[in-house]
C-alpha atoms as a PDB file:
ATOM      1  CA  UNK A   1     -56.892 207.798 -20.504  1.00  0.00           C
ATOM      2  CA  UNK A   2     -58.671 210.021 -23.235  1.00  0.00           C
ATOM      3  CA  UNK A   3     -56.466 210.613 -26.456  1.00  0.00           C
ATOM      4  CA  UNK A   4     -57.536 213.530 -28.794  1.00  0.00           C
ATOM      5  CA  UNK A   5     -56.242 213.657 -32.697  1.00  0.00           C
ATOM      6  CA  UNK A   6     -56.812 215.852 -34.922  1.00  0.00           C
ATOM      7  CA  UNK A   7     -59.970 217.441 -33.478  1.00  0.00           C
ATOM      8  CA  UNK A   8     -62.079 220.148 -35.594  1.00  0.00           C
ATOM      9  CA  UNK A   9     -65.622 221.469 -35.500  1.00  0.00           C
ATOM     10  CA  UNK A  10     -67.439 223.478 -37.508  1.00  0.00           C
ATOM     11  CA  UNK A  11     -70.854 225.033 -37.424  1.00  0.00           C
ATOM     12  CA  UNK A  12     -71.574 225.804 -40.697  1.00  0.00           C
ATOM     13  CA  UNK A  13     -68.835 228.588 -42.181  1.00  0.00           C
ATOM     14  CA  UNK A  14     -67.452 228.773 -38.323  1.00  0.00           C
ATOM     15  CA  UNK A  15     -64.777 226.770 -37.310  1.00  0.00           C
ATOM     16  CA  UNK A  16     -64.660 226.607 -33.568  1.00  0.00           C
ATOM     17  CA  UNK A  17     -62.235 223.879 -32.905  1.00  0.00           C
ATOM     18  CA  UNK A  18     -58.552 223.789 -34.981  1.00  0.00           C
ATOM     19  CA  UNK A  19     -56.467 220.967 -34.752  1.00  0.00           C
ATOM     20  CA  UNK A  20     -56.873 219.863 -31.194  1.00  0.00           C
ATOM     21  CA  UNK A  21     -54.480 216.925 -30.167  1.00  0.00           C
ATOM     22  CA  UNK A  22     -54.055 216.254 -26.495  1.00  0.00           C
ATOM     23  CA  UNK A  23     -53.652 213.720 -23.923  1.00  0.00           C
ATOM     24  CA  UNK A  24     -55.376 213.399 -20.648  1.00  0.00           C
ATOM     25  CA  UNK A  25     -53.965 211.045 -17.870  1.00  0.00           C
ATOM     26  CA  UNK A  26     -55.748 208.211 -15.825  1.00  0.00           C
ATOM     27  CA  UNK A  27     -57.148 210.091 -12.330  1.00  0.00           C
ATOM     28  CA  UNK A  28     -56.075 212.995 -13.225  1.00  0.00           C
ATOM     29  CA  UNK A  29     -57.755 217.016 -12.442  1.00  0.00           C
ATOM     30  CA  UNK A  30     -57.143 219.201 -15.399  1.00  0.00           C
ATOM     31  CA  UNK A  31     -58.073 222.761 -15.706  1.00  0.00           C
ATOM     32  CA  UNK A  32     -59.075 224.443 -19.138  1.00  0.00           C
ATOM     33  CA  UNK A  33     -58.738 228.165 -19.372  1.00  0.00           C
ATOM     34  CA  UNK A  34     -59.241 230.845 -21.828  1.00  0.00           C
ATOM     35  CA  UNK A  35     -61.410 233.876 -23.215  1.00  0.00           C
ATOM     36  CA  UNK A  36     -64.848 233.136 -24.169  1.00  0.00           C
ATOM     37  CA  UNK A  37     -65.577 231.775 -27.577  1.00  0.00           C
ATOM     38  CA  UNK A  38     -61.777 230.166 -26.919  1.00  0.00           C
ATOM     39  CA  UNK A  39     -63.791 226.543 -27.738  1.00  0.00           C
ATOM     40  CA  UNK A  40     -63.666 225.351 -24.325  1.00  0.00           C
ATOM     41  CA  UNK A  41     -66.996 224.237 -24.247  1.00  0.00           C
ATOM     42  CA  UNK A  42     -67.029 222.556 -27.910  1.00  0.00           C
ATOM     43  CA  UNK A  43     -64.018 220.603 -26.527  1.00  0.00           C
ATOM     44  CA  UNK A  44     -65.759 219.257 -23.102  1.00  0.00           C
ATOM     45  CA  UNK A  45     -69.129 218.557 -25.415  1.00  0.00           C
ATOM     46  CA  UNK A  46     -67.214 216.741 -27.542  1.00  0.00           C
ATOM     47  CA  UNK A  47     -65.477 214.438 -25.072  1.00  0.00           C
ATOM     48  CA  UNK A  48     -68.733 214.292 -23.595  1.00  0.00           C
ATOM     49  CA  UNK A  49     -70.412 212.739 -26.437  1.00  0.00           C
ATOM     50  CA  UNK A  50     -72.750 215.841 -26.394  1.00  0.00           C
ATOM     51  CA  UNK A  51     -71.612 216.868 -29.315  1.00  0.00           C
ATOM     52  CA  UNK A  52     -69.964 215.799 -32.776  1.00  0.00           C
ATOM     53  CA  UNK A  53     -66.528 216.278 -34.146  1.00  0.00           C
ATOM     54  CA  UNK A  54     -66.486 217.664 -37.909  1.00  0.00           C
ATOM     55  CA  UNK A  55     -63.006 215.687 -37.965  1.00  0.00           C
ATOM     56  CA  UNK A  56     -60.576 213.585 -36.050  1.00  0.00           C
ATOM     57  CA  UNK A  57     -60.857 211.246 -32.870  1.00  0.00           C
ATOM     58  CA  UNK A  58     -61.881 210.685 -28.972  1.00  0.00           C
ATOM     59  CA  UNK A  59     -60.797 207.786 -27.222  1.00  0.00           C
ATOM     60  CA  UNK A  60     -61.391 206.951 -24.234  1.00  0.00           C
ATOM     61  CA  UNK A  61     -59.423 203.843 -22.866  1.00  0.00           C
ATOM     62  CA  UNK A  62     -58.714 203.187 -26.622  1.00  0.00           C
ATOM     63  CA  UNK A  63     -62.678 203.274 -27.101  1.00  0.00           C
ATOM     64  CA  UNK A  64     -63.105 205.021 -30.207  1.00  0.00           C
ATOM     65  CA  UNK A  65     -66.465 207.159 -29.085  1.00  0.00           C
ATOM     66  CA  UNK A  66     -67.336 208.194 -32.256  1.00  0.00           C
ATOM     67  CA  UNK A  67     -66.909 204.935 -34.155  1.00  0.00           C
ATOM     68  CA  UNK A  68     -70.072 203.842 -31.904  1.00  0.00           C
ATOM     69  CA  UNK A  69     -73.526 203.939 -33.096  1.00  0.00           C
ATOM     70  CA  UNK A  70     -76.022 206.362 -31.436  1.00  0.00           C
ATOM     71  CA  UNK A  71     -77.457 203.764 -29.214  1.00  0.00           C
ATOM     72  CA  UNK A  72     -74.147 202.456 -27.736  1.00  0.00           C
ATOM     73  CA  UNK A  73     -72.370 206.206 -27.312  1.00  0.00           C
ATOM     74  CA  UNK A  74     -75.739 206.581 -25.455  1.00  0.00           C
ATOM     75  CA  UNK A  75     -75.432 203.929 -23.803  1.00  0.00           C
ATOM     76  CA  UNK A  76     -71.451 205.099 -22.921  1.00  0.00           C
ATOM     77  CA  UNK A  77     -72.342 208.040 -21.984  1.00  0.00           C
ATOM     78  CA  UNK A  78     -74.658 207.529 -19.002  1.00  0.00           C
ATOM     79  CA  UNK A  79     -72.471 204.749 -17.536  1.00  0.00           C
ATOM     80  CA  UNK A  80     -68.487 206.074 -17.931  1.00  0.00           C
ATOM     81  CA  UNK A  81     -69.602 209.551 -17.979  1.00  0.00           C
ATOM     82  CA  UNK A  82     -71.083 211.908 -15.374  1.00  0.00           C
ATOM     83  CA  UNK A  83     -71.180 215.894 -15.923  1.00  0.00           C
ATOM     84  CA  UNK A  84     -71.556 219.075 -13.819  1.00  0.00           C
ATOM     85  CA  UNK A  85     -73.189 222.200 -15.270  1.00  0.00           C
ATOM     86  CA  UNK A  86     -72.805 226.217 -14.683  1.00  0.00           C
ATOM     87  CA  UNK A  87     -76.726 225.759 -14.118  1.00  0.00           C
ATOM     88  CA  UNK A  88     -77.073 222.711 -11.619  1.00  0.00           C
ATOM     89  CA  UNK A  89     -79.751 221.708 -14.034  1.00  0.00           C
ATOM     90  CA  UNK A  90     -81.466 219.582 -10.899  1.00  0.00           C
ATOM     91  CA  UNK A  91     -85.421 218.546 -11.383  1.00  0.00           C
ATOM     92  CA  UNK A  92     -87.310 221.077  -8.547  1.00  0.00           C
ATOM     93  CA  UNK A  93     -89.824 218.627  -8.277  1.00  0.00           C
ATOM     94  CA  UNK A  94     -87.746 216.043  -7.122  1.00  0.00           C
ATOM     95  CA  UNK A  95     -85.676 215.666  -3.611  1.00  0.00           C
ATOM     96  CA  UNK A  96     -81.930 215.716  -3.247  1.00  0.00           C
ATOM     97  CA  UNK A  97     -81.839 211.977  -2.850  1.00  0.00           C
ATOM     98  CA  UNK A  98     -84.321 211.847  -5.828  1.00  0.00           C
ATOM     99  CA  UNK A  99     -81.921 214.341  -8.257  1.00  0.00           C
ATOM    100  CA  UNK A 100     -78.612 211.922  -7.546  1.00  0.00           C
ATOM    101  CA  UNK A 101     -80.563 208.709  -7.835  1.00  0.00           C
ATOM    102  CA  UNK A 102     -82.184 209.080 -11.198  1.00  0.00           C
ATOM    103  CA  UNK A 103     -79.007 208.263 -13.778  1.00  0.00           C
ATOM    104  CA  UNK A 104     -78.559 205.041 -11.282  1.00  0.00           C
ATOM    105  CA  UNK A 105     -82.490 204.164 -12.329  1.00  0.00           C
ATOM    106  CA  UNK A 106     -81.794 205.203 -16.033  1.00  0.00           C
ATOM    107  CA  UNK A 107     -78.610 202.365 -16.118  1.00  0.00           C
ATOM    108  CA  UNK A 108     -80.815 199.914 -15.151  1.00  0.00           C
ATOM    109  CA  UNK A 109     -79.875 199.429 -11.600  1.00  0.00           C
ATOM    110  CA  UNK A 110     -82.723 198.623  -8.483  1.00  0.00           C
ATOM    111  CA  UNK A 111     -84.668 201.261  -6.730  1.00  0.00           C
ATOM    112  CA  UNK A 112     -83.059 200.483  -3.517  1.00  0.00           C
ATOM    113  CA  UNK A 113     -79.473 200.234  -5.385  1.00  0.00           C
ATOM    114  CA  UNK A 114     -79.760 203.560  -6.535  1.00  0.00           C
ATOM    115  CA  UNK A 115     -80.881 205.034  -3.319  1.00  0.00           C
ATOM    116  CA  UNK A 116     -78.277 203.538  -1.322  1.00  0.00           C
ATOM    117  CA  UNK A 117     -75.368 205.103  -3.636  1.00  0.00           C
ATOM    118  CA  UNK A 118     -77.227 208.530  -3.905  1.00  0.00           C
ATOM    119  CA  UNK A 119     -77.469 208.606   0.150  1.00  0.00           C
ATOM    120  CA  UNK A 120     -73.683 207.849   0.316  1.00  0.00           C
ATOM    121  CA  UNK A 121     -72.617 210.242  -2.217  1.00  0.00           C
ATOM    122  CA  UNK A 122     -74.510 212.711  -0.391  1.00  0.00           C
ATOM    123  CA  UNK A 123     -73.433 211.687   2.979  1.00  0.00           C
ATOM    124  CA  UNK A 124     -69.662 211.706   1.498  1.00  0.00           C
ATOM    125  CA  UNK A 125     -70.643 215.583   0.592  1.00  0.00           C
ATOM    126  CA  UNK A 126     -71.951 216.650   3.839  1.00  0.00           C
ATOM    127  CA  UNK A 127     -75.611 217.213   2.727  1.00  0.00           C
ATOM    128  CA  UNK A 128     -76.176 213.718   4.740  1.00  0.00           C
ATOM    129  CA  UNK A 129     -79.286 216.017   6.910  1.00  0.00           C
ATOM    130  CA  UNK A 130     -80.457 217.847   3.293  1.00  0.00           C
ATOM    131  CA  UNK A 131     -81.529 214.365   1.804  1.00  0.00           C
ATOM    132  CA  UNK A 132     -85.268 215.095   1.233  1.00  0.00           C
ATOM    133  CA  UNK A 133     -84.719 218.453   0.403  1.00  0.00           C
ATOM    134  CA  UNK A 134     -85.641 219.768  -2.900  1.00  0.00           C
ATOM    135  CA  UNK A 135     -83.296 222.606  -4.930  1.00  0.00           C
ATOM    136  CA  UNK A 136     -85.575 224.993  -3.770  1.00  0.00           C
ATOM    137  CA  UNK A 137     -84.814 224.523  -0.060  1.00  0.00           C
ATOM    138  CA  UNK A 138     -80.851 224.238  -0.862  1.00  0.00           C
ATOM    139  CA  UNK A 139     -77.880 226.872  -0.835  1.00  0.00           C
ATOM    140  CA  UNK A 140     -76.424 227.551  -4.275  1.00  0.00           C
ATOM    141  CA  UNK A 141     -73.281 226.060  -2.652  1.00  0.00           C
ATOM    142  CA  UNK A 142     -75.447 222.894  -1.081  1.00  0.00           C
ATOM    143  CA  UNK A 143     -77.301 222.302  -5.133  1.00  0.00           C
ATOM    144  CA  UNK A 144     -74.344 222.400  -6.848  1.00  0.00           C
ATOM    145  CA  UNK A 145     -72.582 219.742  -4.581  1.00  0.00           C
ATOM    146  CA  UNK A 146     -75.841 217.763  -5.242  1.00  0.00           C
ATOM    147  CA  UNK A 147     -75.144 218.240  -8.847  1.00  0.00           C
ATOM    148  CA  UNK A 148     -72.340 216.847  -8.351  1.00  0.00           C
ATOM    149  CA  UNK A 149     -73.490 213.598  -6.002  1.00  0.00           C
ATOM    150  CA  UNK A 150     -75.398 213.322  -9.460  1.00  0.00           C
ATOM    151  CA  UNK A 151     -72.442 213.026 -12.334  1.00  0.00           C
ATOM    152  CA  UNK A 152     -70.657 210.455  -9.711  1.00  0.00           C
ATOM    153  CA  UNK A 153     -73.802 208.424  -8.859  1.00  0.00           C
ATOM    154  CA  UNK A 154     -72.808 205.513 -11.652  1.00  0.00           C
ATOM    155  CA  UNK A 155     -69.546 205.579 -10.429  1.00  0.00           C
ATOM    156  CA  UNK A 156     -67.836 207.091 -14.200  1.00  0.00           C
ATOM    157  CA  UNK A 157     -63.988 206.947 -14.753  1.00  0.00           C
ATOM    158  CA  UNK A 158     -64.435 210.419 -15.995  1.00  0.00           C
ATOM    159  CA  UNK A 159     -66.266 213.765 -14.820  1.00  0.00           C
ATOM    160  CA  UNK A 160     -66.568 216.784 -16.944  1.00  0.00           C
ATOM    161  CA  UNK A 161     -67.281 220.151 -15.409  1.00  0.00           C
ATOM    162  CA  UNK A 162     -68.135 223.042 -17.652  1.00  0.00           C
ATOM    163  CA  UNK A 163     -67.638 226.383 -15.404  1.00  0.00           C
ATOM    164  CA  UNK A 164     -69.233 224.524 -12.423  1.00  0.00           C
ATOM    165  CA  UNK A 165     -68.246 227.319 -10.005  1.00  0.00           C
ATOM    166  CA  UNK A 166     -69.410 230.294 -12.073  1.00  0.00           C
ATOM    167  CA  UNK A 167     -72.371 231.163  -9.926  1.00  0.00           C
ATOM    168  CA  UNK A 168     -70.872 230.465  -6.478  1.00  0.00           C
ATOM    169  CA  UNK A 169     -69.070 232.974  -4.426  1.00  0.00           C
ATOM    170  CA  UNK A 170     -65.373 232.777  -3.971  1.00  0.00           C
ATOM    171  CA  UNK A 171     -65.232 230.315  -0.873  1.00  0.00           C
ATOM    172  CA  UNK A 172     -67.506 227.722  -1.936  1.00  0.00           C
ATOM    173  CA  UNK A 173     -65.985 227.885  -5.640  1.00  0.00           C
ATOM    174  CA  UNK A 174     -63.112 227.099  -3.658  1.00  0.00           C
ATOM    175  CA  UNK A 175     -64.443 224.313  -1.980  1.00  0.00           C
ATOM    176  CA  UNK A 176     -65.686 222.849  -5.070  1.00  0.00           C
ATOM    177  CA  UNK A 177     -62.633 222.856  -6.707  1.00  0.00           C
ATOM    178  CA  UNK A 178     -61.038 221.389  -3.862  1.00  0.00           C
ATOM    179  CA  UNK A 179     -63.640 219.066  -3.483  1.00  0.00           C
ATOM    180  CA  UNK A 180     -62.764 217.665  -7.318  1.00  0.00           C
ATOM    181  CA  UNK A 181     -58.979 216.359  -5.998  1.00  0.00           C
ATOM    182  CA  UNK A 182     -60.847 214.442  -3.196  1.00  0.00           C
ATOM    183  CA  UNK A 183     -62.539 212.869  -4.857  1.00  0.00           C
ATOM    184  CA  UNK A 184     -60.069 212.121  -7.592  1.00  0.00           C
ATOM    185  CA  UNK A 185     -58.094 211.254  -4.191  1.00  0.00           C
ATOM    186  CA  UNK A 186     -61.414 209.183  -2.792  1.00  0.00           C
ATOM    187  CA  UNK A 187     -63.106 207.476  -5.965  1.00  0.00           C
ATOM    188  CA  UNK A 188     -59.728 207.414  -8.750  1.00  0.00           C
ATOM    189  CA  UNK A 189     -61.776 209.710 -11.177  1.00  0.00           C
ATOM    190  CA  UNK A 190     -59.978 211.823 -14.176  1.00  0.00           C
ATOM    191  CA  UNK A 191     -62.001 215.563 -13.724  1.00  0.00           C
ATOM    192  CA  UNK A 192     -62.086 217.645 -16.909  1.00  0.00           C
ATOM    193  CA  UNK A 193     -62.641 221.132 -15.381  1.00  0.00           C
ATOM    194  CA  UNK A 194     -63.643 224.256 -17.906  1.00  0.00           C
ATOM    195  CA  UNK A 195     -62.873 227.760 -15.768  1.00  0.00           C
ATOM    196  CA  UNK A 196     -63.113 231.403 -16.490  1.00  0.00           C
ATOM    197  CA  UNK A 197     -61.005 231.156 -12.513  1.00  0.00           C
ATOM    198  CA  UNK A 198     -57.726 231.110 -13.183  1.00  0.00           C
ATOM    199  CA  UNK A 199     -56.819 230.585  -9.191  1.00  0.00           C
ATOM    200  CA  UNK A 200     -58.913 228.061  -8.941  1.00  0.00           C
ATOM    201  CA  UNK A 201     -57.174 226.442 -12.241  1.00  0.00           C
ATOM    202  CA  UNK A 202     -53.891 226.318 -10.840  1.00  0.00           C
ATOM    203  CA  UNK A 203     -55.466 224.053  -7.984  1.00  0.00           C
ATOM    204  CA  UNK A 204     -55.141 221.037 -11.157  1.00  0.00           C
ATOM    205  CA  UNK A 205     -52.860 219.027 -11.945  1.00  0.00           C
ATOM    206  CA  UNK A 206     -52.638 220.103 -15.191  1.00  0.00           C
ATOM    207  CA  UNK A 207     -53.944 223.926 -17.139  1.00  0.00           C
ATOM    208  CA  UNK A 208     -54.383 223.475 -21.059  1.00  0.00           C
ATOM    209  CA  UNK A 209     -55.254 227.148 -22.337  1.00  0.00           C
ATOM    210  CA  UNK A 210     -56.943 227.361 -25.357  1.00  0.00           C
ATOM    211  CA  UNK A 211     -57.402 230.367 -28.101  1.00  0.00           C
ATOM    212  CA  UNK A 212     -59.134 230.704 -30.876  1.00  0.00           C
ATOM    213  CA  UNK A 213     -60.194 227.315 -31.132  1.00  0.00           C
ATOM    214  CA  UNK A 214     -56.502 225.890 -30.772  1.00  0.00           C
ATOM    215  CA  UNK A 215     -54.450 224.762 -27.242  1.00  0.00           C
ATOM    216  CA  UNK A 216     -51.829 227.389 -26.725  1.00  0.00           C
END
């Protein structure tokens, strides 16, 4: 499903990324590991559109991401894409409902649309009772599952998690990364999983460990 040549990144005299090539399989749960400043993050940015290479290629289903203009990798983005932070990153004004709704509104798609998927992701989650709840009134284990209700609620062929478990406690990072092959199982996603865990990592399919900006 994603195909990476030849990958490099610098920030100014720094190169972060060295060479990456790698191939990531259709439906798929992959785990990367390694120290920090390994480039793990650069890499999920970078097949997340949220940041640029300084050389080489992403495809994605032989879309060449970075041979799109601005508006249409935008555009790529919010509909094959969904991601799930350290930091939930959810709106505190808004509900629960409101949080996994809003990248359903952004495509394009009808209020009551929108609402409908957000309420089944939610309900497929088990916060089916926390619906008009907002972060504030939620778990740390209950907002990041709403976090991620949120990356799945335009349905993308691919998730990327970046250290989604770091601020949970053992059980419900656990759960979480249990909950990933689920829904891989459930909804035929391919999750791209960044860890600092490496018992949760060997939960993947697949571990890629990375140094010094190369895949060891």
């Amino acid at each position: 499903m994603i195909q990476i040549n030849g990958l490099e990144k610098k920030y100014g005299t720094l190169q972060v990324l060295k060479g990456i090539n790698l191939e990531i399989a259709d439906r798929s749960v992959i785990s990367i590991v390694g120290a920090s400043g390994a480039g793990k993050s650069t890499l999920l940015h970078i097949i997340g559109t949220l940041d640029q290479p300084t050389k080489g290629t992403v495809l994605i289903d032989n879309t060449d991401l970075y041979s799109l203009s601005d508006k249409k990798l935008a555009q790529y983005r919010n509909q094959n894409i969904g991601f799930i932070f350290q930091f939930h990153h959810l709106l505190p004004e808004f509900t629960a409902v409101e949080n996994v709704a809003l990248p359903a509104l952004i495509a394009g798609r009808s209020h009551a649309e929108a609402f409908q998927r957000a309420k089944e992701l939610l309900d497929f989650l088990k916060l089916g009772e926390r619906l008009t709840h907002k972060p504030s009134q939620l778990s740390g284990g209950e907002q990041q599952r709403v976090a991620v209700a949120r990356a799945l609620a335009n349905n993308p062929k691919l998730v990327l998690a970046d250290e989604p478990s770091g601020n949970l406690d053992t059980e419900n990072a656990h759960q979480l990364h249990q909950l990933f092959l689920d829904l891989r199982d459930e909804f035929g996603q391919t999750f791209v999983v960044v860890t600092h865990n490496t018992d949760l990592a060997k939960l993947a399919d697949k571990t890629i460990e990375m140094k010094d900006g190369r895949i060891i």
